[in-house]
PDB file of N, CA and C in Angstrom:
ATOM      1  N   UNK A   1      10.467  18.376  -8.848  1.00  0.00           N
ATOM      2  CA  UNK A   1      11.621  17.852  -8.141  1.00  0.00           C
ATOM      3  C   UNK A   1      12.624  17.342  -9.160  1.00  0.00           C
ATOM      4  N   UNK A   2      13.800  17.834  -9.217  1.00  0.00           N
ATOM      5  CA  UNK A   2      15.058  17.422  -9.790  1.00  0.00           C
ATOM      6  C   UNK A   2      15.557  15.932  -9.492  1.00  0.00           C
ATOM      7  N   UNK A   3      16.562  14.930 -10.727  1.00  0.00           N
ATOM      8  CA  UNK A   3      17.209  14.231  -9.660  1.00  0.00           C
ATOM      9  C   UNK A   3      18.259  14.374  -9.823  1.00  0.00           C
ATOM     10  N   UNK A   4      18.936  15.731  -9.765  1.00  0.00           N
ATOM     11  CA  UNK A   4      20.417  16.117  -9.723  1.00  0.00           C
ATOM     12  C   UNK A   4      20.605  17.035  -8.493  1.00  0.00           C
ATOM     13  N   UNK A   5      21.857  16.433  -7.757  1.00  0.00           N
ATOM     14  CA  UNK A   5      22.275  18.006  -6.991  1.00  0.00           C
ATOM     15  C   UNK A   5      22.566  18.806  -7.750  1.00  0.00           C
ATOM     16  N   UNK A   6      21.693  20.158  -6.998  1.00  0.00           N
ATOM     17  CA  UNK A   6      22.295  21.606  -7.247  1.00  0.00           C
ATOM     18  C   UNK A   6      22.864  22.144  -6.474  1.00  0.00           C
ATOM     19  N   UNK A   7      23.293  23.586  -6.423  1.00  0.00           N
ATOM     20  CA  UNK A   7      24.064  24.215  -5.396  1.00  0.00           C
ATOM     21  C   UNK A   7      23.032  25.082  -5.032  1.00  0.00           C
ATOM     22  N   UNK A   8      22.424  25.076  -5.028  1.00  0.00           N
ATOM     23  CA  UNK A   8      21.282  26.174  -4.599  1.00  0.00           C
ATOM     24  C   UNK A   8      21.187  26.130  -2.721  1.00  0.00           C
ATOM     25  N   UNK A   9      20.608  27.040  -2.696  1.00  0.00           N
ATOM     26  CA  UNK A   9      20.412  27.005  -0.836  1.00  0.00           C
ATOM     27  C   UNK A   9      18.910  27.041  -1.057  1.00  0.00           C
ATOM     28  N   UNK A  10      18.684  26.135  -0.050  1.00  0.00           N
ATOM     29  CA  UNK A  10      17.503  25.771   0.455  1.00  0.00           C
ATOM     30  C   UNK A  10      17.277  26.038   2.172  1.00  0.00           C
ATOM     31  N   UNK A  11      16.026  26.417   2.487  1.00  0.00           N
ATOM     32  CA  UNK A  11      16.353  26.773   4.116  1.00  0.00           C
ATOM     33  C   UNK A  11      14.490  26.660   4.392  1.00  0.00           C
ATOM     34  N   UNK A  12      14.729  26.665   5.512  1.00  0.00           N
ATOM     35  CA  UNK A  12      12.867  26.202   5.977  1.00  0.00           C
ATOM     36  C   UNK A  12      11.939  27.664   5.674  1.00  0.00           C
ATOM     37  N   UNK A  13      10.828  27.613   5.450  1.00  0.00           N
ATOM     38  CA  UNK A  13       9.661  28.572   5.387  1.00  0.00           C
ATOM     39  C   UNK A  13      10.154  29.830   6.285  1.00  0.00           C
ATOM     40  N   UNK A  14       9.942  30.969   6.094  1.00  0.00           N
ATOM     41  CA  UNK A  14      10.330  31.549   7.413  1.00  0.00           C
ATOM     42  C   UNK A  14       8.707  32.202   8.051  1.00  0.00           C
ATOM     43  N   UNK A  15       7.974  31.674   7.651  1.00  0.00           N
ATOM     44  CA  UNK A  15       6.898  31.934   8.004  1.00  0.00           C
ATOM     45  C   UNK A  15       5.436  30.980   8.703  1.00  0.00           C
ATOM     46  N   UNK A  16       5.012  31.415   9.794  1.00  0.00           N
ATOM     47  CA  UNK A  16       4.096  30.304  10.328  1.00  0.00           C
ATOM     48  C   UNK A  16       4.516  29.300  10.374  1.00  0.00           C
ATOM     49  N   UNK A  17       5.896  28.501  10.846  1.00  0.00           N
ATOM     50  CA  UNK A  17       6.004  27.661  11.037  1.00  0.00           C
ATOM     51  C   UNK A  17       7.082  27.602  12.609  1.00  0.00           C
ATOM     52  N   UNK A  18       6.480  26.410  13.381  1.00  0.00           N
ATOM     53  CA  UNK A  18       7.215  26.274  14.784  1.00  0.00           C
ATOM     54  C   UNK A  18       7.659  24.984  14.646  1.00  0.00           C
ATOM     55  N   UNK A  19       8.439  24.857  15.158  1.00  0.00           N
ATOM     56  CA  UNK A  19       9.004  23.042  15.662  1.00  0.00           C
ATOM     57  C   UNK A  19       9.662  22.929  16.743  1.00  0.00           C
ATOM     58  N   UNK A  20      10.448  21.961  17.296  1.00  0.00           N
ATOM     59  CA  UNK A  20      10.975  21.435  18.631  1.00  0.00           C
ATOM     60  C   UNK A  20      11.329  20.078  18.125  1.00  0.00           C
ATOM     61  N   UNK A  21      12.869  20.085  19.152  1.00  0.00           N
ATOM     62  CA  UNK A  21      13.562  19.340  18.851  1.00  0.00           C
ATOM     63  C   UNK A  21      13.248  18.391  20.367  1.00  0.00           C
ATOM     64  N   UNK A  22      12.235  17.271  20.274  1.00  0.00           N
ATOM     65  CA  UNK A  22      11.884  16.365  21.071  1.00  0.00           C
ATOM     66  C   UNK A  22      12.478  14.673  21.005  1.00  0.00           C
ATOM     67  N   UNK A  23      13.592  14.459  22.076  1.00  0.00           N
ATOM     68  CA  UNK A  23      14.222  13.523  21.775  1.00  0.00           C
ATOM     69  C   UNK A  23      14.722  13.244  20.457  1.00  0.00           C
ATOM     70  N   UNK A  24      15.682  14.334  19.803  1.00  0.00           N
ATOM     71  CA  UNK A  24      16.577  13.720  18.101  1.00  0.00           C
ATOM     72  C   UNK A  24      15.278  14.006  17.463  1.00  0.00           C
ATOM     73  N   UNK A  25      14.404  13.951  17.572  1.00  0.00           N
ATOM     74  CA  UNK A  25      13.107  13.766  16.347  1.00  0.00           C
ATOM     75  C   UNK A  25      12.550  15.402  16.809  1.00  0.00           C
ATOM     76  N   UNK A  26      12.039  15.907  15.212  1.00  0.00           N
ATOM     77  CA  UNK A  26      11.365  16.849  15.104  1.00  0.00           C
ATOM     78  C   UNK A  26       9.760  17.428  15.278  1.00  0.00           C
ATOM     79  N   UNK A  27       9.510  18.019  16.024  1.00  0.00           N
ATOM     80  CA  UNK A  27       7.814  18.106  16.067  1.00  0.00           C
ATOM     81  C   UNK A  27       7.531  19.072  15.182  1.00  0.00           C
ATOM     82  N   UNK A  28       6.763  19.370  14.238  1.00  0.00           N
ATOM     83  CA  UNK A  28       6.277  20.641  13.693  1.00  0.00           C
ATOM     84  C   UNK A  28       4.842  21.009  13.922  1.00  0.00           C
ATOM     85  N   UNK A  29       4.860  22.229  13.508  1.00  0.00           N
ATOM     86  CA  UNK A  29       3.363  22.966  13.754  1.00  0.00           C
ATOM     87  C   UNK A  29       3.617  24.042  12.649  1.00  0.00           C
ATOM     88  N   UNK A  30       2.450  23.750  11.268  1.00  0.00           N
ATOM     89  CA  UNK A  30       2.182  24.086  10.267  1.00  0.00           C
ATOM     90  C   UNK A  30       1.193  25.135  10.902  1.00  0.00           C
ATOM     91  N   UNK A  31       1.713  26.264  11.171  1.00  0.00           N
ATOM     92  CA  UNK A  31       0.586  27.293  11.754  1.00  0.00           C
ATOM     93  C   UNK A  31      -0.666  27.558  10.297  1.00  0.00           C
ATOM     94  N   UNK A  32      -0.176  27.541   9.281  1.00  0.00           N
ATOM     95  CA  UNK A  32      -1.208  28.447   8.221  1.00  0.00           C
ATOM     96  C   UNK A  32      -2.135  27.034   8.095  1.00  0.00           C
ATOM     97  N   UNK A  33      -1.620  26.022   8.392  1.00  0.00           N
ATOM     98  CA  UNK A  33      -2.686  24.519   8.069  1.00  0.00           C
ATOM     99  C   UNK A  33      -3.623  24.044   9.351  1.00  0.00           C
ATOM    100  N   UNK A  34      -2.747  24.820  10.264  1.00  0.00           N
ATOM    101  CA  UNK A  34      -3.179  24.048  11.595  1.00  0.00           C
ATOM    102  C   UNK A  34      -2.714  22.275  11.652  1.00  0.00           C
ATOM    103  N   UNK A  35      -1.465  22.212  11.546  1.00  0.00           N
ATOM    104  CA  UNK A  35      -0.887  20.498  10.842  1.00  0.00           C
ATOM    105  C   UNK A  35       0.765  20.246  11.264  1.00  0.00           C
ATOM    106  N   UNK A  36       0.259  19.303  12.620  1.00  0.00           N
ATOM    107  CA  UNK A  36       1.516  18.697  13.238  1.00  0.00           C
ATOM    108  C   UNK A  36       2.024  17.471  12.538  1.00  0.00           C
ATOM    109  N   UNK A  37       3.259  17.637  12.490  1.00  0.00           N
ATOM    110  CA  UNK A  37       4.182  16.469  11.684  1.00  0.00           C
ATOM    111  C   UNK A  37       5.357  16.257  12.496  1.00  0.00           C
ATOM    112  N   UNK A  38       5.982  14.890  12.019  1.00  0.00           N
ATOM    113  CA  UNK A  38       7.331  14.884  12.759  1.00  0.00           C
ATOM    114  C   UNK A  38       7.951  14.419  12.126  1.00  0.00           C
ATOM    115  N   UNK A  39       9.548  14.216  11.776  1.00  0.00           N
ATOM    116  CA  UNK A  39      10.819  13.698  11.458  1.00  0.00           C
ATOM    117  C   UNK A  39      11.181  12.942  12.550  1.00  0.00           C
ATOM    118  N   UNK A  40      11.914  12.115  12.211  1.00  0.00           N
ATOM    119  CA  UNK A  40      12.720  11.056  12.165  1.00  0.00           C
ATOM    120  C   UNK A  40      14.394  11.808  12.675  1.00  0.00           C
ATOM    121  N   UNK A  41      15.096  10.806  13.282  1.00  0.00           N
ATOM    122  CA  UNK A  41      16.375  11.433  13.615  1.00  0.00           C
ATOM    123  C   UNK A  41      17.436  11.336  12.446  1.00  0.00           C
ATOM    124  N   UNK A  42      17.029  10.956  11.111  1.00  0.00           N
ATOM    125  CA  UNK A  42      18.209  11.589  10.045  1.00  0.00           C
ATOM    126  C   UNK A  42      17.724  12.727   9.631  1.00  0.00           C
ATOM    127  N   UNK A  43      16.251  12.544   9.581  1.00  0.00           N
ATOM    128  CA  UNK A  43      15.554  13.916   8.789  1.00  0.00           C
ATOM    129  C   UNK A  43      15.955  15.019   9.176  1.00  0.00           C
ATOM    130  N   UNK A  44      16.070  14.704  11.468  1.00  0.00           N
ATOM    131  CA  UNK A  44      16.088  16.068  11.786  1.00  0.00           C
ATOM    132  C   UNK A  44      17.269  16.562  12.203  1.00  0.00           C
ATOM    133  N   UNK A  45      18.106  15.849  11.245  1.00  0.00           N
ATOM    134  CA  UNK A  45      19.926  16.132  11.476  1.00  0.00           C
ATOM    135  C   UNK A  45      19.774  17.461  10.254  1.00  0.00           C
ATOM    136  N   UNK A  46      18.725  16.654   8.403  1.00  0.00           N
ATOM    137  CA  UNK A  46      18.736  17.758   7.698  1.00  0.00           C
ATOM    138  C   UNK A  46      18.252  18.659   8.255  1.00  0.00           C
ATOM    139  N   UNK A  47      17.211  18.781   8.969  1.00  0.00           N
ATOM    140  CA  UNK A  47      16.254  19.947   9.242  1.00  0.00           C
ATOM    141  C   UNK A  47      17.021  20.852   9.988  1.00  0.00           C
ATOM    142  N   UNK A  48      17.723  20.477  10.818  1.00  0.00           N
ATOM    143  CA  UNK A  48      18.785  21.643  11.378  1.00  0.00           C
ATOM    144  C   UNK A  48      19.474  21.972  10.746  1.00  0.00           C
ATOM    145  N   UNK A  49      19.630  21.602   9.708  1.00  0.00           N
ATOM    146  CA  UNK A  49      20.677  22.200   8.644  1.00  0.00           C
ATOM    147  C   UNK A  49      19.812  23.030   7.651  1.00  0.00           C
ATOM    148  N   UNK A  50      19.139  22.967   7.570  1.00  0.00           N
ATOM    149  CA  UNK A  50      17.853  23.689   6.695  1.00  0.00           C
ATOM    150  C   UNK A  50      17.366  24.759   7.708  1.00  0.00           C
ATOM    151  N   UNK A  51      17.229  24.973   8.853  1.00  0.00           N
ATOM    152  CA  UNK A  51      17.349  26.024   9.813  1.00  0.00           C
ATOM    153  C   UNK A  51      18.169  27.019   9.300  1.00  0.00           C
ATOM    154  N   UNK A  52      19.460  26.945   8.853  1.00  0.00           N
ATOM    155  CA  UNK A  52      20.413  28.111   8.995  1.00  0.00           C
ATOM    156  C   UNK A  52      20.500  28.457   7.455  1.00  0.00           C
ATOM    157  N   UNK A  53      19.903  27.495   6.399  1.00  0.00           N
ATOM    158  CA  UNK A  53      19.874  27.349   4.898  1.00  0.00           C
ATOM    159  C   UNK A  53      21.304  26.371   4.690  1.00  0.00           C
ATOM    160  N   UNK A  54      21.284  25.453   3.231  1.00  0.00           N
ATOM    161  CA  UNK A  54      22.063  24.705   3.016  1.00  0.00           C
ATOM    162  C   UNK A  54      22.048  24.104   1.448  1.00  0.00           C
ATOM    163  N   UNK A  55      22.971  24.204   0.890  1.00  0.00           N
ATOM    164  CA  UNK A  55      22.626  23.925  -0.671  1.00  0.00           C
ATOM    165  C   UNK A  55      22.405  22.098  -0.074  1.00  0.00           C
ATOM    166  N   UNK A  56      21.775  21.632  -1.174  1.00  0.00           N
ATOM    167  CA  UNK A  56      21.756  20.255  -1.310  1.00  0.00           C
ATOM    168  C   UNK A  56      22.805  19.472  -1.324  1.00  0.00           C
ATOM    169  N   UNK A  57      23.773  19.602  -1.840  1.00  0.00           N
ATOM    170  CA  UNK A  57      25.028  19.092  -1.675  1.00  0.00           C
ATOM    171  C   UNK A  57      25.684  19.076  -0.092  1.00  0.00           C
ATOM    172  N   UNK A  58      25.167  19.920   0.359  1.00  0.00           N
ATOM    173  CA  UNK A  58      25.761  20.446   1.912  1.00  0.00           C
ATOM    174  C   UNK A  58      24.734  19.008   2.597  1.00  0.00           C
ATOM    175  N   UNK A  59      23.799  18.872   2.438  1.00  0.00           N
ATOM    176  CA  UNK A  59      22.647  17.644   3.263  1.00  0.00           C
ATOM    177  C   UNK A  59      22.810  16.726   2.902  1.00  0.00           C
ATOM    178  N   UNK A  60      23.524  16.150   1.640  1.00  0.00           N
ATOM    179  CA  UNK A  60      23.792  14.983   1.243  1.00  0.00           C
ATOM    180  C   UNK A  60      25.139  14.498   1.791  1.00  0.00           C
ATOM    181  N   UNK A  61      25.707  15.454   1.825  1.00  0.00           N
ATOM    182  CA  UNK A  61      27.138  15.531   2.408  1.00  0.00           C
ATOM    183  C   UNK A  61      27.122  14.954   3.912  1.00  0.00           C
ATOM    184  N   UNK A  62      26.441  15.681   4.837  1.00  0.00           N
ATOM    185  CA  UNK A  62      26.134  15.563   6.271  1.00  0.00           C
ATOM    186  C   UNK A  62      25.917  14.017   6.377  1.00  0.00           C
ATOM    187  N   UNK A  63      24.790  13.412   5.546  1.00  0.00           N
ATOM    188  CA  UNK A  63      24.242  12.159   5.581  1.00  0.00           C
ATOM    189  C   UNK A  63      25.467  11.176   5.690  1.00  0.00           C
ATOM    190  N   UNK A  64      26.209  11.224   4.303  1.00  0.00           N
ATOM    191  CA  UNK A  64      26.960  10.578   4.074  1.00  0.00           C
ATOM    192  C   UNK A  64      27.714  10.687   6.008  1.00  0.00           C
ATOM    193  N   UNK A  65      28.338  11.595   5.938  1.00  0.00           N
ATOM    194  CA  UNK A  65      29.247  11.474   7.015  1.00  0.00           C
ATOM    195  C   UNK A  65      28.892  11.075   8.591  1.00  0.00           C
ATOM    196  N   UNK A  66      28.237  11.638   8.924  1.00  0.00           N
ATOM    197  CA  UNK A  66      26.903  10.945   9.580  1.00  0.00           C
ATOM    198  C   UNK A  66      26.878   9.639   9.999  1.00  0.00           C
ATOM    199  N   UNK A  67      26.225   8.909   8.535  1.00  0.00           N
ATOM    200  CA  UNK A  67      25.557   7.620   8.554  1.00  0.00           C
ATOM    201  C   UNK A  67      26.231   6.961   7.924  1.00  0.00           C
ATOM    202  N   UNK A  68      27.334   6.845   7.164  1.00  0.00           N
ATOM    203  CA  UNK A  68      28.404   6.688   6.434  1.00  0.00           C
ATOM    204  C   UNK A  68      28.106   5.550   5.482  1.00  0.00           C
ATOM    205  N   UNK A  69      26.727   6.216   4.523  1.00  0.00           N
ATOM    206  CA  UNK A  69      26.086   5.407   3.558  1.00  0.00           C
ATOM    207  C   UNK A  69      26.848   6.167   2.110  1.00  0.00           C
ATOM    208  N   UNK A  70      26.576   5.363   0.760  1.00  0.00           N
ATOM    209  CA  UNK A  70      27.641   5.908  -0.100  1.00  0.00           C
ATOM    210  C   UNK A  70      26.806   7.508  -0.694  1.00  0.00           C
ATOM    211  N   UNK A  71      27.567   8.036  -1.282  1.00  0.00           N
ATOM    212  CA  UNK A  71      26.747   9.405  -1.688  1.00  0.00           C
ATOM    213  C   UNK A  71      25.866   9.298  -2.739  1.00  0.00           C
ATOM    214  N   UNK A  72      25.707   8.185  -3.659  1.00  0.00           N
ATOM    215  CA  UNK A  72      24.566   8.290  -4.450  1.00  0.00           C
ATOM    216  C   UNK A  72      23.003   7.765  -3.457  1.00  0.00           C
ATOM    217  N   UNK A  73      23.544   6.983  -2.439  1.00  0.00           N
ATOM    218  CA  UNK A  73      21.921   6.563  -1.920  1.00  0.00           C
ATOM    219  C   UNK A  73      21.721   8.735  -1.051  1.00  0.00           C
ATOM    220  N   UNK A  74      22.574   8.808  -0.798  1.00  0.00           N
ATOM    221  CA  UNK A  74      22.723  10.225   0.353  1.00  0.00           C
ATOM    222  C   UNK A  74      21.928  11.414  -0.678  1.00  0.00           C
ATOM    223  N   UNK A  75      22.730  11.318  -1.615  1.00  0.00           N
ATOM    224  CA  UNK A  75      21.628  12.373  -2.514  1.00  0.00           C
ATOM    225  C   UNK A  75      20.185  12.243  -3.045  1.00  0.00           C
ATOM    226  N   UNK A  76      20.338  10.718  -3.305  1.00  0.00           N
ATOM    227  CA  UNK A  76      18.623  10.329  -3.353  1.00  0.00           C
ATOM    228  C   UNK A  76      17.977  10.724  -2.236  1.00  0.00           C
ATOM    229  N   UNK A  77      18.173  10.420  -1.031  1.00  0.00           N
ATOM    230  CA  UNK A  77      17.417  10.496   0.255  1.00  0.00           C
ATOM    231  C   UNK A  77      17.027  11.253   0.501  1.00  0.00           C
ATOM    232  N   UNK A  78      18.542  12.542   0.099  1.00  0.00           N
ATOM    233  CA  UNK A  78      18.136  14.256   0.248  1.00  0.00           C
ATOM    234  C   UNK A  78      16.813  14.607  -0.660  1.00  0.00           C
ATOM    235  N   UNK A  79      17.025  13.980  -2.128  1.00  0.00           N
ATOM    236  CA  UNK A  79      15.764  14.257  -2.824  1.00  0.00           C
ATOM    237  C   UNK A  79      14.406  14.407  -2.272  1.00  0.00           C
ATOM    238  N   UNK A  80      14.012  13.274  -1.870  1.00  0.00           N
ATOM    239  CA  UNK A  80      13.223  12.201  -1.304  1.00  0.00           C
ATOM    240  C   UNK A  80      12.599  13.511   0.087  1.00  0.00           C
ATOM    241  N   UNK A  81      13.328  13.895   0.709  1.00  0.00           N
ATOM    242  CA  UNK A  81      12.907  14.421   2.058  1.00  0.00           C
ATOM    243  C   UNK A  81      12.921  15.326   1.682  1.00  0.00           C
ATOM    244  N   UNK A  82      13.332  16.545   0.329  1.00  0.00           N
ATOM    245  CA  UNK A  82      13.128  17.831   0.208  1.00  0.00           C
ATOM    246  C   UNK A  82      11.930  17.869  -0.450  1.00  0.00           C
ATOM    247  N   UNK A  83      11.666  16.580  -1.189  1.00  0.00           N
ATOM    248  CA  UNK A  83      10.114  16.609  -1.760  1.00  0.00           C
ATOM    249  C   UNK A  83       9.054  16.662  -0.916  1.00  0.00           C
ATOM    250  N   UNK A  84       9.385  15.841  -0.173  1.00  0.00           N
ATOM    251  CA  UNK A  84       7.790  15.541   0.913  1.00  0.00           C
ATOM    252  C   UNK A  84       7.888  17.064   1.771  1.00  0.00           C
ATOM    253  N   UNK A  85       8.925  17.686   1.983  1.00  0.00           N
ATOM    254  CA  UNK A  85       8.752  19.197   2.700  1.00  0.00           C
ATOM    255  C   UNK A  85       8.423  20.283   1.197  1.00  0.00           C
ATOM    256  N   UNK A  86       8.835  20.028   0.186  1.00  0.00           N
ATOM    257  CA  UNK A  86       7.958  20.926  -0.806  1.00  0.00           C
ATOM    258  C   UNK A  86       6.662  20.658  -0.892  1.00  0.00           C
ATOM    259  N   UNK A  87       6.150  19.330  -0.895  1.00  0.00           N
ATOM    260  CA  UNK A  87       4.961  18.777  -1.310  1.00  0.00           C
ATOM    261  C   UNK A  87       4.110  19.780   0.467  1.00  0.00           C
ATOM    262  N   UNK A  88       4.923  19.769   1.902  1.00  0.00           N
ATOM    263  CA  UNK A  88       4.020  20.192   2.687  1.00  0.00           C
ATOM    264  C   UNK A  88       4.081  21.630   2.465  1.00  0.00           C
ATOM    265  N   UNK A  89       4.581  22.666   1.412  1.00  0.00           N
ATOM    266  CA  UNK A  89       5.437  23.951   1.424  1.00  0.00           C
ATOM    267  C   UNK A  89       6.129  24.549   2.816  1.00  0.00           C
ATOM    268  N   UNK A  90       6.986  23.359   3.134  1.00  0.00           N
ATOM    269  CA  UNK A  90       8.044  23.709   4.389  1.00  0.00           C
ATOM    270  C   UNK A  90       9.308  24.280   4.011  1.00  0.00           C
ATOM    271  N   UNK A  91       9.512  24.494   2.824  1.00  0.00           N
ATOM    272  CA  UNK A  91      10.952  25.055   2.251  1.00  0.00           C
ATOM    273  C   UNK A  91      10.872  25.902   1.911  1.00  0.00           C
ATOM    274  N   UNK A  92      12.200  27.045   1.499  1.00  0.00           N
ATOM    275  CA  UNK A  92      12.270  27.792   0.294  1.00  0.00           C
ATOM    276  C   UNK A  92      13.286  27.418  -0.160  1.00  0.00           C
ATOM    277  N   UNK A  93      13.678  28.345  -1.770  1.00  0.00           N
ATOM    278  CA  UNK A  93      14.892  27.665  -2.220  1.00  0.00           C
ATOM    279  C   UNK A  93      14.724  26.639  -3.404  1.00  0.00           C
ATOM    280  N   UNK A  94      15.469  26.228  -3.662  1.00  0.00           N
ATOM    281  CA  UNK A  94      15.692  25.566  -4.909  1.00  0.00           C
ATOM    282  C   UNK A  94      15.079  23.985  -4.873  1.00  0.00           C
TER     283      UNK A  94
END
């Protein structure tokens, strides 16, 4: 894990993986683990944005505007939540 934005696109697994958007918050289903997880309603503002693919700058961006926190906590955060979805291999991308 980097702690710089890149421009890279990042976008969710396109494989064995399902979710649902249940009240703002995300449900997942890790088909290859058999392993339900959920987000949070900032997470799953990124995660829809990671649906269609999104460089990092693009999710830090959203946050900020969003939640209208300054952009250095916004890019940490992005860090922070693209790790714990690499760490589950929910991403591709940079």
């Amino acid at each position: 894990m980097t702690n710089s934005i890149d421009n890279g696109e990042v976008r969710l697994r396109s494989d064995a993986l399902d979710w649902l958007d249940v009240d703002g918050e995300i449900v997942i289903l890790d088909a290859n683990k058999s392993v339900y997880m959920s987000i949070n309603h900032s997470g799953a503002d990124l995660w829809r944005l990671l649906e269609k693919g999104a460089t990092i700058s693009d999710l830090a961006q959203s946050l900020v505007a969003t939640y209208a926190i300054d952009a250095d906590r916004a890019a940490h955060d992005v860090e922070q939540f693209l790790g714990v979805l690499r760490e589950h291999d929910l991403i591709e991308g940079s």
